[in-house]
Protein backbone atom coordinates (compact mmCIF):
# COMPACT_ATOMS: atom_id res chain seq x y z
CA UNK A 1 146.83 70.98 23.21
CA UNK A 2 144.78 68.52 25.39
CA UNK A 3 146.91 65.66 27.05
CA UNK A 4 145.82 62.20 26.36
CA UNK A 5 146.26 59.37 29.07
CA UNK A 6 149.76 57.18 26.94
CA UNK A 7 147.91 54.30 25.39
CA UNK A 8 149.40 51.12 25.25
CA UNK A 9 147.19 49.42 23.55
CA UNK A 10 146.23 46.33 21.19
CA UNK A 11 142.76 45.80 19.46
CA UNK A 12 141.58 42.65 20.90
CA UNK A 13 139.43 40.42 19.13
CA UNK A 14 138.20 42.52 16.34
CA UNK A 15 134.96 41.55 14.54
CA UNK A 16 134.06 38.94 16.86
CA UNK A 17 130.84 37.03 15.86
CA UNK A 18 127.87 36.15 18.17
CA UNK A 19 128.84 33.86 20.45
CA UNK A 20 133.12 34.50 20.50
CA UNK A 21 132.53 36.77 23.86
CA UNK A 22 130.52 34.78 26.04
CA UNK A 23 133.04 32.00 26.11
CA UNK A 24 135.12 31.38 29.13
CA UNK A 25 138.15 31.25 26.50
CA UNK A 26 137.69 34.65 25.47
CA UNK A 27 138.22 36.21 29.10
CA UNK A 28 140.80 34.10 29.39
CA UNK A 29 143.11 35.15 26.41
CA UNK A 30 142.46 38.58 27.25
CA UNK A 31 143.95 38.19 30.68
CA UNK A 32 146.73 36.54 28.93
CA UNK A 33 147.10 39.35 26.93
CA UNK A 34 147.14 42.01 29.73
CA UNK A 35 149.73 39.56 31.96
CA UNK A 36 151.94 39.17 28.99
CA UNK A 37 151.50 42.56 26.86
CA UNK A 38 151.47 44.99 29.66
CA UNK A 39 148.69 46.68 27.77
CA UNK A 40 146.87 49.42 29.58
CA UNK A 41 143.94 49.96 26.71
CA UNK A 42 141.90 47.85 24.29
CA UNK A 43 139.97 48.83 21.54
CA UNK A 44 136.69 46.64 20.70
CA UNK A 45 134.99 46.62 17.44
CA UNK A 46 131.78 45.90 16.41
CA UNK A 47 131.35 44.63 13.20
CA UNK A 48 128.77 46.46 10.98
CA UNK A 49 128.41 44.43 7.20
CA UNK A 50 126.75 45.58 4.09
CA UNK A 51 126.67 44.14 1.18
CA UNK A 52 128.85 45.69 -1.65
CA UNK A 53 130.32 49.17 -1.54
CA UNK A 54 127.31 50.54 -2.75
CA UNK A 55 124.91 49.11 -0.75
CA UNK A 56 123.37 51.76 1.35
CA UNK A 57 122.12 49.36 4.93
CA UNK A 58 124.74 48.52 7.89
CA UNK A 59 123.58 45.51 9.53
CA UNK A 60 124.85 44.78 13.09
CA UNK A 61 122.43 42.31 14.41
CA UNK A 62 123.33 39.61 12.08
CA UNK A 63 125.25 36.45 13.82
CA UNK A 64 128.66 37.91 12.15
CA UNK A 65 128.28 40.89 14.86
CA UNK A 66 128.65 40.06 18.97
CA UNK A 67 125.67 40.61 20.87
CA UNK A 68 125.51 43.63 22.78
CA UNK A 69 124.98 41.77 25.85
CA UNK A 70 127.95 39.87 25.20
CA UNK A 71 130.18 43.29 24.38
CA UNK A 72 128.97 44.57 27.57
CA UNK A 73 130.30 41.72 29.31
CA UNK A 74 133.41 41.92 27.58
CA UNK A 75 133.74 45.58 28.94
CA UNK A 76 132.51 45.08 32.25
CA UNK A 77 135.57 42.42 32.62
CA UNK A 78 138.36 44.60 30.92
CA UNK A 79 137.33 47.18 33.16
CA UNK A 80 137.97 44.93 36.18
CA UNK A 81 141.38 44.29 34.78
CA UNK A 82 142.30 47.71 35.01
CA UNK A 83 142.05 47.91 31.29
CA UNK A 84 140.61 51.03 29.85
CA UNK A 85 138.03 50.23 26.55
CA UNK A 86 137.76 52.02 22.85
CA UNK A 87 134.39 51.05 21.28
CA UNK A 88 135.41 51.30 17.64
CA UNK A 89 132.23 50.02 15.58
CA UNK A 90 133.42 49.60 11.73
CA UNK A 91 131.57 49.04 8.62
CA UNK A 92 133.11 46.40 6.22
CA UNK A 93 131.88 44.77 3.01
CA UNK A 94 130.37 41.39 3.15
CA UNK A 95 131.66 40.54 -0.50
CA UNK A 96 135.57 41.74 0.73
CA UNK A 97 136.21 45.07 -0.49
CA UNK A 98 137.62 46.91 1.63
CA UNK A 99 135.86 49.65 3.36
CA UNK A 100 138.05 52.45 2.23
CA UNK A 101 136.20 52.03 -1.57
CA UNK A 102 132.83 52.45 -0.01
CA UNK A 103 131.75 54.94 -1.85
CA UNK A 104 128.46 56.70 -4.19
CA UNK A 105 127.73 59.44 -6.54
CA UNK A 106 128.63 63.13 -5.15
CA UNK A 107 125.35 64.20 -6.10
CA UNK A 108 122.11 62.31 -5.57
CA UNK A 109 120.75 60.57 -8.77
CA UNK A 110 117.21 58.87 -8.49
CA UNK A 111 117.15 55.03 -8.69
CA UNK A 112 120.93 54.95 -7.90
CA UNK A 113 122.38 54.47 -3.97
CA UNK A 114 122.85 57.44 -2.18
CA UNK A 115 125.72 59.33 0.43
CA UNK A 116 122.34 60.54 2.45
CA UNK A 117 120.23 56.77 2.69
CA UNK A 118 124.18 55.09 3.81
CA UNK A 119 125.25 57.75 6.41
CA UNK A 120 121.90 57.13 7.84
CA UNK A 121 122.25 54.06 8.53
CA UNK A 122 125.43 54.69 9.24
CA UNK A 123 124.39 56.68 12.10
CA UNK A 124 122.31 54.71 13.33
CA UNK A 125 125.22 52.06 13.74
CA UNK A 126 127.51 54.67 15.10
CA UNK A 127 124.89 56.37 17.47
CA UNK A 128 124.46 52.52 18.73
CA UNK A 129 127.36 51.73 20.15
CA UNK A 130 127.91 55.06 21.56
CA UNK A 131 125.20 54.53 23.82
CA UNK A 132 126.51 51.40 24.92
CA UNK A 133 129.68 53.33 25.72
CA UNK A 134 128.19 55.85 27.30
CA UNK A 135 126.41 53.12 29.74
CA UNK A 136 129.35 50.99 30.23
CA UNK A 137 131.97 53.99 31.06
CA UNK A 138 134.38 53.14 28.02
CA UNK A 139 136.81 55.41 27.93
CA UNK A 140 136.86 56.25 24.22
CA UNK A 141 134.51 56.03 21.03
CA UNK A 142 135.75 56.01 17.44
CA UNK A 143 134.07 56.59 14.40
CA UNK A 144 134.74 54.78 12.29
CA UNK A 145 137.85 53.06 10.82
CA UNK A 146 139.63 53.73 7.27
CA UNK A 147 136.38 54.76 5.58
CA UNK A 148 138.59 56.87 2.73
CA UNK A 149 136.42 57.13 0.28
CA UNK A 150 133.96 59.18 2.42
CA UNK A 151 135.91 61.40 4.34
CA UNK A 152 135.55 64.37 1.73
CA UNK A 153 131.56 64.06 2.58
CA UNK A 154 132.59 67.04 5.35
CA UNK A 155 129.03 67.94 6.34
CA UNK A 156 127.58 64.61 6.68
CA UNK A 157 130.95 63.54 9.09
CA UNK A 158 130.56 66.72 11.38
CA UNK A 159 126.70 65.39 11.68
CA UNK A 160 128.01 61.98 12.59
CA UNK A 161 130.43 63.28 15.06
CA UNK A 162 127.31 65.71 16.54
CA UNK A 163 125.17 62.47 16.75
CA UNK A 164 127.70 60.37 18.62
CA UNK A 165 127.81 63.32 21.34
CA UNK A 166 124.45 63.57 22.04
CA UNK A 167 124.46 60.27 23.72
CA UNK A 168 128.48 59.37 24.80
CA UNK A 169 129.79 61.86 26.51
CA UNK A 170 133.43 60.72 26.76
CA UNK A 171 136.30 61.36 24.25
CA UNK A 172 135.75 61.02 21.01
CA UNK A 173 137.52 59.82 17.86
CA UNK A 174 138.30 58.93 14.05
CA UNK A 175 140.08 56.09 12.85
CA UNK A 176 141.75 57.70 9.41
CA UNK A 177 143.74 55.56 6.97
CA UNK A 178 147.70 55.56 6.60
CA UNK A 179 148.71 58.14 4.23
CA UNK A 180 145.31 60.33 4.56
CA UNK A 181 145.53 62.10 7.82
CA UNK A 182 146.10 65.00 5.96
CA UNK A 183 143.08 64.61 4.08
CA UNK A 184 140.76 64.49 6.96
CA UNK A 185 139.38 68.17 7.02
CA UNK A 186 136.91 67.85 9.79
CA UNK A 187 139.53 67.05 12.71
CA UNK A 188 138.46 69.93 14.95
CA UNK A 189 135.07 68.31 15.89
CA UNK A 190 137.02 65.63 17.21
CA UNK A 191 139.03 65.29 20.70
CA UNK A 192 141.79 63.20 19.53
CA UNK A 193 143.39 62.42 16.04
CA UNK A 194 144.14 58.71 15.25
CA UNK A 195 144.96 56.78 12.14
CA UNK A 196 146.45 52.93 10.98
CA UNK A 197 150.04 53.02 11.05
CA UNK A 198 151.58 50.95 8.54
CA UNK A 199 154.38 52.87 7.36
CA UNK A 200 157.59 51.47 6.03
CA UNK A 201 160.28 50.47 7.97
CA UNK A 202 162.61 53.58 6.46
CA UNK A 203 159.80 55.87 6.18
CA UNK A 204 158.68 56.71 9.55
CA UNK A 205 160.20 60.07 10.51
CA UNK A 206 159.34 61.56 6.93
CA UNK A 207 156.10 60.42 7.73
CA UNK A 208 155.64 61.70 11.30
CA UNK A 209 156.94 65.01 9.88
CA UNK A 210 153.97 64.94 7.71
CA UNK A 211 151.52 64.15 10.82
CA UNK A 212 153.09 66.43 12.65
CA UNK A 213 151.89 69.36 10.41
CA UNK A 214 148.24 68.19 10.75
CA UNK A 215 148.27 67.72 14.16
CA UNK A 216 149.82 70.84 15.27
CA UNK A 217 147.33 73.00 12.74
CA UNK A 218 144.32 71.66 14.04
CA UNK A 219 146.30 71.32 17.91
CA UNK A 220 144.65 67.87 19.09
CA UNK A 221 146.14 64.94 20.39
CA UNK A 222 147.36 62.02 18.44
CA UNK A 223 147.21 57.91 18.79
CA UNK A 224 147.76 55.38 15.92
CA UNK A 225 144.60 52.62 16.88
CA UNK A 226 145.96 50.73 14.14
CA UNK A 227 149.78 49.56 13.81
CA UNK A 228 151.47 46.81 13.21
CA UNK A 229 153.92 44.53 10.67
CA UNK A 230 153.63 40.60 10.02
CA UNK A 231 156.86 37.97 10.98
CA UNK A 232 157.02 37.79 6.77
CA UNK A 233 159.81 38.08 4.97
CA UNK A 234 159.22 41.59 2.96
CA UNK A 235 156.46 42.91 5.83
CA UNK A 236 158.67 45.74 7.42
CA UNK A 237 158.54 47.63 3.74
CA UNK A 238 155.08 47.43 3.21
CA UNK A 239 153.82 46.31 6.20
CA UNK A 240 150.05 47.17 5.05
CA UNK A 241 150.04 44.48 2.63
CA UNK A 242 148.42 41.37 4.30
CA UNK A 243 149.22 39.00 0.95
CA UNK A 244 152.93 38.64 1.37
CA UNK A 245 153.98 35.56 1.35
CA UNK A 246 157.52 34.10 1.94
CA UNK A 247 159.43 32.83 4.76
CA UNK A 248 158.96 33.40 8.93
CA UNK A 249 160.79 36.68 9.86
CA UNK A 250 161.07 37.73 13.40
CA UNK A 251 163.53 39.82 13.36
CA UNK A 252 162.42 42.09 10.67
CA UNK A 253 159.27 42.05 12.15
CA UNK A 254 161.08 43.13 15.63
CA UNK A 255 163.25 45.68 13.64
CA UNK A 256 159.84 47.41 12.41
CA UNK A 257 158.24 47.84 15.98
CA UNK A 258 161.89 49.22 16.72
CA UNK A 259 162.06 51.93 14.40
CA UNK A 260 158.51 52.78 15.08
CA UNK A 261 158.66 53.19 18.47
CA UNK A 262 161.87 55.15 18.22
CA UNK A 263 160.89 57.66 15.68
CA UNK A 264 157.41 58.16 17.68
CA UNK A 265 159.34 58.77 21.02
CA UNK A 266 160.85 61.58 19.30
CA UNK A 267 157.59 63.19 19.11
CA UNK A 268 155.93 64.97 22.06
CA UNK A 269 152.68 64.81 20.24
């Protein structure tokens, strides 16, 4: 198995409008971040917005998406804080649903949307900001982010994958969902595995044993780009759910990163 470079990392500033990165404030609070995080990575992500679920055009040169001039900026300073940069550009719904239930007909039927008109446009978005990472150096490029409901569309991923590489020429990567990294079938045209963390508190080594399995079969490296729990009362046992609502708790919240971080240092993967 390949060694990746330990990432400590936090996603800084995801789906940042036009605008958010050319302000003074937003160097600023990312050299907070580094002083007071000891971070070492960050992963920026463009935001690309369609519609509905069905709808088969990514924008990402609406105002809701940063300018590239401004992203370039952004990774032209984390660079000079010794801060290595992810470029992971993600498709979301404009009417809220999440990405994960993007999703069309198997087979093509006329005068309904279509897998083949989205991941064309899809990319296009992809193949994008891969060129900007190849320009600016970043360090990594990830696919995508959670998109479930098209992962079983093998072919049409490996193409994706093959169209990122012809213009970034760094490592590259897929952003799976919790609970599906064992339904990602396509991991060997990747360099390194990654997927959103958000496991319960009690769960995590039954879990990793299950990650473990996929990432020793198809013998790549592993990173979660996603991870996290809320200060909420009832976060650390389902720490994916954003809706809780109850009263401020720290410590749980402390207890979670705890028990992650010890059942991952387990792992030499």
């Amino acid at each position: 198995m390949n060694q990746l470079e330990y990432i400590c990392g936090v996603t800084f500033a995801p789906f940042a409008p036009a605008g958010s990165f050319a302000k003074e404030s937003s160097k600023e609070s990312l050299r907070t971040m580094k002083e007071n995080t000891n971070a070492n990575f960050i992963i920026l992500v463009p935001n690309g917005l369609q519609e509905t679920p069905q709808s088969e055009e990514i924008s990402y040169t609406s105002p809701a998406t940063m300018t590239d001039d401004e992203l370039k900026g952004m990774i032209e300073y984390a660079h000079s804080l010794g801060l290595r940069v992810a470029l992971k550009p993600t498709a979301n719904c404009k009417n809220g649903t999440w990405r994960a239930h993007i999703n069309f007909f198997d087979e093509d039927v006329p005068c309904e949307p279509k897998w083949s008109n989205w991941f064309a446009s899809y990319m296009d978005f992809q193949r994008h900001y891969a060129a900007i990472a190849q320009e600016m150096g970043c360090e990594m490029h990830i696919a995508g982010c959670e998109m479930v409901m098209s992962e079983h569309r093998e072919r049409e991923w490996r193409q994706t994958i093959a169209a990122i590489r012809e213009v970034y020429k760094g490592t590259v990567s897929y952003n799976t969902d919790k609970y599906q990294e064992h339904n990602v079938h396509w991991w060997d045209c990747v360099d390194v595995i990654s997927s959103s963390g958000y496991y319960p508190l009690n769960d995590w080594e039954n879990q990793l044993n299950r990650i473990e399995k996929v990432v020793k079969a198809f013998d790549k490296p592993f990173f979660f780009a996603e991870t996290g729990c809320m200060s909420t009362e009832g976060s650390p046992m389902v720490p994916n759910d954003w809706t809780i609502q109850g009263a401020c708790d720290p410590k749980g919240q402390a207890d979670w990163y705890r028990a992650m971080f010890e059942a991952c240092a387990k792992r030499d993967w």
